[in-house]
N, C-alpha and C. Protein backbone atom coordinates (compact mmCIF):
# COMPACT_ATOMS: atom_id res chain seq x y z
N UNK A 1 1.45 75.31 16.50
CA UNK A 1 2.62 74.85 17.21
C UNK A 1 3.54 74.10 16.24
N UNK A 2 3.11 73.20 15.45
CA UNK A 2 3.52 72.60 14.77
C UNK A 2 4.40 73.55 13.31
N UNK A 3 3.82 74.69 13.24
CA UNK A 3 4.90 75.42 12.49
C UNK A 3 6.09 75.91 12.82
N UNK A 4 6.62 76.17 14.07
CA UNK A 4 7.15 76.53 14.32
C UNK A 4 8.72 75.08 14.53
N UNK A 5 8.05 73.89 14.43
CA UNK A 5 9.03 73.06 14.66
C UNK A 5 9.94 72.85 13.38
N UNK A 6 10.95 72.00 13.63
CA UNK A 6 11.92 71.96 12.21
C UNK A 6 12.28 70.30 12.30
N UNK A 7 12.46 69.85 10.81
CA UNK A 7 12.73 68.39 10.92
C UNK A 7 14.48 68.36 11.09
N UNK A 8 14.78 67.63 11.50
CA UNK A 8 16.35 67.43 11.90
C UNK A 8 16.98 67.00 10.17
N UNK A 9 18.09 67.97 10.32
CA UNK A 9 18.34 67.85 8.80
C UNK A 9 17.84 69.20 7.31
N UNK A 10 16.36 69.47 8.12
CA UNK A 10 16.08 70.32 7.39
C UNK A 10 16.30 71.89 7.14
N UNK A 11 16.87 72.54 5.83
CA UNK A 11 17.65 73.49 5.74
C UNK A 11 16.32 74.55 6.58
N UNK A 12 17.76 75.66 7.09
CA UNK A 12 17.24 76.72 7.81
C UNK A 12 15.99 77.78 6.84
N UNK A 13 15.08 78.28 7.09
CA UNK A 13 14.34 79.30 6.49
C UNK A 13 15.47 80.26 5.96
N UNK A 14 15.40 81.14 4.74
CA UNK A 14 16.05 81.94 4.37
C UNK A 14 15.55 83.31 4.55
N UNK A 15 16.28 83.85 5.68
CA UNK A 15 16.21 85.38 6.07
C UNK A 15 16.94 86.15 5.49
N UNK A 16 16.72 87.31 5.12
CA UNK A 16 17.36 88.26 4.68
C UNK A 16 17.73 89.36 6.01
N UNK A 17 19.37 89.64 5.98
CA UNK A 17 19.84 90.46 7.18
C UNK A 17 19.46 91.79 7.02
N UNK A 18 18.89 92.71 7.62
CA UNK A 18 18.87 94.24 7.71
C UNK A 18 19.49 94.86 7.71
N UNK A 19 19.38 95.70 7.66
CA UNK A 19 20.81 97.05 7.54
C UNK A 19 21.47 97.10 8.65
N UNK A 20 20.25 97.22 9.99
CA UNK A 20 20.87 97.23 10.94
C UNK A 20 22.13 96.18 11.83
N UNK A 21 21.50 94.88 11.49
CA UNK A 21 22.66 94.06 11.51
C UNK A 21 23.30 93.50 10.33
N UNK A 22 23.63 93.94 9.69
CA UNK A 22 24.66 94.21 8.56
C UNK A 22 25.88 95.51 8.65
N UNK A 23 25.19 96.49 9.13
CA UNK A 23 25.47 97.87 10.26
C UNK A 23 26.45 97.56 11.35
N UNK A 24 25.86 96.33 12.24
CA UNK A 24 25.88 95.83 13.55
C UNK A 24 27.51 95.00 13.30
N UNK A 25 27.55 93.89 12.51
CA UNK A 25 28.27 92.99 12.29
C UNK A 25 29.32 93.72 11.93
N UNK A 26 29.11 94.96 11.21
CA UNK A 26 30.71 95.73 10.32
C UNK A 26 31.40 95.97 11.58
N UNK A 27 30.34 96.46 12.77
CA UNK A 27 31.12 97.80 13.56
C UNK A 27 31.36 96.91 14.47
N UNK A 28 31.39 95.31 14.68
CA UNK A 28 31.77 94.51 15.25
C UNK A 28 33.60 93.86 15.04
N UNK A 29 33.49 94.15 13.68
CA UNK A 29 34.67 93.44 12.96
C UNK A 29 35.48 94.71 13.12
N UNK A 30 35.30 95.83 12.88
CA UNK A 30 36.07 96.84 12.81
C UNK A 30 36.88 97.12 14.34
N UNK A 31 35.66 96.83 15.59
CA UNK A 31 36.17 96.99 16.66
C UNK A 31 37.39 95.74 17.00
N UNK A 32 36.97 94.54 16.68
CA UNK A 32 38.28 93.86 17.15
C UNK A 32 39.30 93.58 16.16
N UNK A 33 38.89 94.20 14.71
CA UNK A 33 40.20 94.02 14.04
C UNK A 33 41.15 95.51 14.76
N UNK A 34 40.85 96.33 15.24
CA UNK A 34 41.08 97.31 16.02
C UNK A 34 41.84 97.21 17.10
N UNK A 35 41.82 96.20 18.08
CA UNK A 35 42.09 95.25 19.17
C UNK A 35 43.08 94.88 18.47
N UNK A 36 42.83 93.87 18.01
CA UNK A 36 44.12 93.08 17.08
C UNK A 36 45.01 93.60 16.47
N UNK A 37 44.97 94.89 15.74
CA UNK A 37 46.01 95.56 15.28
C UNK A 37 46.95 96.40 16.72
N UNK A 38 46.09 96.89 17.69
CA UNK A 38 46.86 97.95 19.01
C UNK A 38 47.89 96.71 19.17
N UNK A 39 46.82 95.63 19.39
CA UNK A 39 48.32 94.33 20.31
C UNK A 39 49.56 94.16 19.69
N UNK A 40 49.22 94.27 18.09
CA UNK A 40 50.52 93.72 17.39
C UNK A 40 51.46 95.26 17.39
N UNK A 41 51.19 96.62 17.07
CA UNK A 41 51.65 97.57 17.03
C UNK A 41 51.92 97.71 18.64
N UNK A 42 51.85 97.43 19.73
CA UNK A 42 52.01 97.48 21.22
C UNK A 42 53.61 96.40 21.53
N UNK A 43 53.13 95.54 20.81
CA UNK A 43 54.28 94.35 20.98
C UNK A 43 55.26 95.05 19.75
N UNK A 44 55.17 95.40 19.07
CA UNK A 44 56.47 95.77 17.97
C UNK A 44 57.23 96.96 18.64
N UNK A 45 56.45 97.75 19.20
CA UNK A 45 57.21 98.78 20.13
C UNK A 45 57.81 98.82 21.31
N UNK A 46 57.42 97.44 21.74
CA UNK A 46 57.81 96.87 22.80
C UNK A 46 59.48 96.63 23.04
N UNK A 47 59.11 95.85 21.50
CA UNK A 47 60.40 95.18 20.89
C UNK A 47 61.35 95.93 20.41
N UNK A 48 61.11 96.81 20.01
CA UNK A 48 61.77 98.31 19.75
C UNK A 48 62.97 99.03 20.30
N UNK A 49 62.40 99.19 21.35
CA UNK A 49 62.34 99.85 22.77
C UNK A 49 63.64 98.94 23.52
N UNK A 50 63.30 97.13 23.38
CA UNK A 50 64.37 96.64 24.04
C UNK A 50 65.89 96.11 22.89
N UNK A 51 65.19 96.79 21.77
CA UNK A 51 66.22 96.49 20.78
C UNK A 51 67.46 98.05 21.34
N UNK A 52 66.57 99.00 21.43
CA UNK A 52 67.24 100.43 20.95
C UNK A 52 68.00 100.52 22.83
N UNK A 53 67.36 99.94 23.68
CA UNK A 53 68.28 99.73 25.42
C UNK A 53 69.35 99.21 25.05
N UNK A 54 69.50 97.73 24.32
CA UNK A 54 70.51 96.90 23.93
C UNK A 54 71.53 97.24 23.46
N UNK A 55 71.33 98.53 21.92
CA UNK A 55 72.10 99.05 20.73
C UNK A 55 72.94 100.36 21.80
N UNK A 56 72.33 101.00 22.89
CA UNK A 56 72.45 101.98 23.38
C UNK A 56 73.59 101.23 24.76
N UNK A 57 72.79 100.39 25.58
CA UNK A 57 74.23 99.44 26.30
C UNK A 57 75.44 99.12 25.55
N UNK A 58 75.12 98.58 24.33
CA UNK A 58 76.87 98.03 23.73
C UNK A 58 77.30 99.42 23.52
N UNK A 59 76.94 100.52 23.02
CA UNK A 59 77.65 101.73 22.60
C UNK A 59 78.22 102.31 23.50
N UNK A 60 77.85 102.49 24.59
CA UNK A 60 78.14 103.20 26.17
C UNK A 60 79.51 102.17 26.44
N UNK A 61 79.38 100.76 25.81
CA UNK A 61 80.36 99.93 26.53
C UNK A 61 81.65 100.17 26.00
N UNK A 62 81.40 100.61 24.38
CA UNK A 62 82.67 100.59 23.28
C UNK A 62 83.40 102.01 24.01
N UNK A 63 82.49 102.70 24.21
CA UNK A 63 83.04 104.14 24.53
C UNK A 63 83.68 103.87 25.96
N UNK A 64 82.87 103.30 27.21
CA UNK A 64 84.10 102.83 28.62
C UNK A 64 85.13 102.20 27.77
N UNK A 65 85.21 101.00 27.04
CA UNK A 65 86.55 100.31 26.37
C UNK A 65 87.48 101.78 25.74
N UNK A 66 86.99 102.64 25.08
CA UNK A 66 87.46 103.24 24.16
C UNK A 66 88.30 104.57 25.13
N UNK A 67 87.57 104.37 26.11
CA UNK A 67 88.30 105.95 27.12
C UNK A 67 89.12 104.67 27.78
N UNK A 68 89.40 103.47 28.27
CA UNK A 68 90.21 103.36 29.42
C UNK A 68 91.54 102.52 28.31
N UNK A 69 91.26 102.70 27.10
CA UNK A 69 92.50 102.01 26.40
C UNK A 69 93.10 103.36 26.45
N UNK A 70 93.21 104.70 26.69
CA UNK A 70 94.18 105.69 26.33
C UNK A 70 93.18 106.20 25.26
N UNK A 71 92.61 106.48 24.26
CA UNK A 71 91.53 107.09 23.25
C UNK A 71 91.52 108.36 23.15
N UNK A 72 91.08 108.63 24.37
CA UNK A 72 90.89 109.85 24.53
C UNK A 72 91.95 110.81 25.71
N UNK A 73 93.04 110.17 25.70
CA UNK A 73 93.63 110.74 26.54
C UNK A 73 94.68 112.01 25.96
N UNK A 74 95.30 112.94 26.15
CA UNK A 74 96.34 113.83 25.73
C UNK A 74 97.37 113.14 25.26
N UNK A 75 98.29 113.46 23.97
CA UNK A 75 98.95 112.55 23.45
C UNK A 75 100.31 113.07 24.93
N UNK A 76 101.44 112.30 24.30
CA UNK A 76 102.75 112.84 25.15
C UNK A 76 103.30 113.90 25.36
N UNK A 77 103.34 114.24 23.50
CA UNK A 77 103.62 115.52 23.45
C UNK A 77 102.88 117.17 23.76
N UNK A 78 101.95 116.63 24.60
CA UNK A 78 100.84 117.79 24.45
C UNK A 78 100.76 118.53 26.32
N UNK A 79 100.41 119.11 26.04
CA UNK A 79 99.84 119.80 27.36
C UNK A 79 100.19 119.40 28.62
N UNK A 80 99.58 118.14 28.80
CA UNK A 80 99.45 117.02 29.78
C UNK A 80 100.95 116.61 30.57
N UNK A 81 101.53 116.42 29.27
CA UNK A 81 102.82 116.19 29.26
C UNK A 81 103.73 116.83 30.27
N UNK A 82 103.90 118.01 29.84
CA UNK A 82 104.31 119.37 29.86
C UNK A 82 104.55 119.83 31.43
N UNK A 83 103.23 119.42 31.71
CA UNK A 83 103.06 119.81 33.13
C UNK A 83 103.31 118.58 33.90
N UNK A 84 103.62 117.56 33.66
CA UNK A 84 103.68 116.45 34.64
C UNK A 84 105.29 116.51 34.69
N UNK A 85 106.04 117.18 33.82
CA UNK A 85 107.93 117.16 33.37
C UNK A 85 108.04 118.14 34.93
N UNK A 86 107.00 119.06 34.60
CA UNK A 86 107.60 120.44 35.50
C UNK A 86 107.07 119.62 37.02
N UNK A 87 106.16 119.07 37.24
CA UNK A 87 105.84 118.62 38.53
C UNK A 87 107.49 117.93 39.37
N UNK A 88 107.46 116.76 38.19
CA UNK A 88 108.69 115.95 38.22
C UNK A 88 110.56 117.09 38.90
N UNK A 89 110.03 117.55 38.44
CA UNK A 89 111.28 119.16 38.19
C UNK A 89 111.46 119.95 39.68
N UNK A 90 110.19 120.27 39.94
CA UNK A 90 110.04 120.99 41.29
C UNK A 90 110.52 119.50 42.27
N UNK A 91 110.04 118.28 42.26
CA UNK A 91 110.72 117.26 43.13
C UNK A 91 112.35 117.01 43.20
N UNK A 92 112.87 117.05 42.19
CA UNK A 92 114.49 117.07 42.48
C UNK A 92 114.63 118.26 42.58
N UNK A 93 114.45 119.61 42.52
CA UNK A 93 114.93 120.58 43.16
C UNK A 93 114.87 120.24 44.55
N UNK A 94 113.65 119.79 45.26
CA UNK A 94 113.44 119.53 46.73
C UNK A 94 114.00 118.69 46.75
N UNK A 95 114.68 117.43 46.30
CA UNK A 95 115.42 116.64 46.92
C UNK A 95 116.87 116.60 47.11
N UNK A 96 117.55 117.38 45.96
CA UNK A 96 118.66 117.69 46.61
C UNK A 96 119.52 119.28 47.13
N UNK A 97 118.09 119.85 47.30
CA UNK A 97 118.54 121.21 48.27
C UNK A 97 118.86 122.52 47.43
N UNK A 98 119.25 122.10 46.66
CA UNK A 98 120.25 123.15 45.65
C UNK A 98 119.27 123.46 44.40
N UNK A 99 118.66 124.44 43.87
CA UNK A 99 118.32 124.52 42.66
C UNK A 99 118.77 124.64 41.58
N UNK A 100 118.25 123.77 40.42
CA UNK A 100 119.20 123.45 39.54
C UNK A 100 119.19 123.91 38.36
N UNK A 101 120.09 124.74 37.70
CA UNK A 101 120.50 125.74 36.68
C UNK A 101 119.99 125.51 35.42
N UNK A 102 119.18 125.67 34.59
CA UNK A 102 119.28 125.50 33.17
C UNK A 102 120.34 125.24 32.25
């Protein structure tokens, strides 16, 4: 009985670890350095993700700013134009009765 006790203070017996837990301990470290790497690669994509919503909102916004300043509209001289003269054209014919000569 008495071998088995230890004096307080006194260094531990020196064991030598086995393969198996030497084995044991790797595939321990490997699993939660494993863990630890998904979380940080999980959170960077996370971050990603609300960077590239953000970059993608302001762009959508420049482009509403960019169509309602005129941007993209038909210049004066173009097309647009053209046809809004002749709209204008057919109304004073109808308003004063008489069609009017070139």
């Amino acid at each position: 009985v008495n071998k088995y006790k230890r004096r307080a203070g006194a260094p531990l017996p020196d064991k030598k670890a086995s393969v198996f837990s030497k084995l044991w301990d790797l595939f321990l470290f490997s699993m939660i350095s494993f863990f630890v790497v998904s979380i940080v690669d999980s959170t960077v994509q996370q971050r990603l993700a609300q960077l590239d919503e953000t970059a993608l909102a302001e762009y959508e916004a420049a482009l509403r700013r960019q169509a309602s300043t005129g941007f993209f509209k038909t210049p004066r001289g173009g097309a647009g134009a053209a046809a809004g003269k002749s709209k204008k054209k057919k109304k004073k014919k109808q308003e004063n009765g008489k069609p009017r000569l070139p």
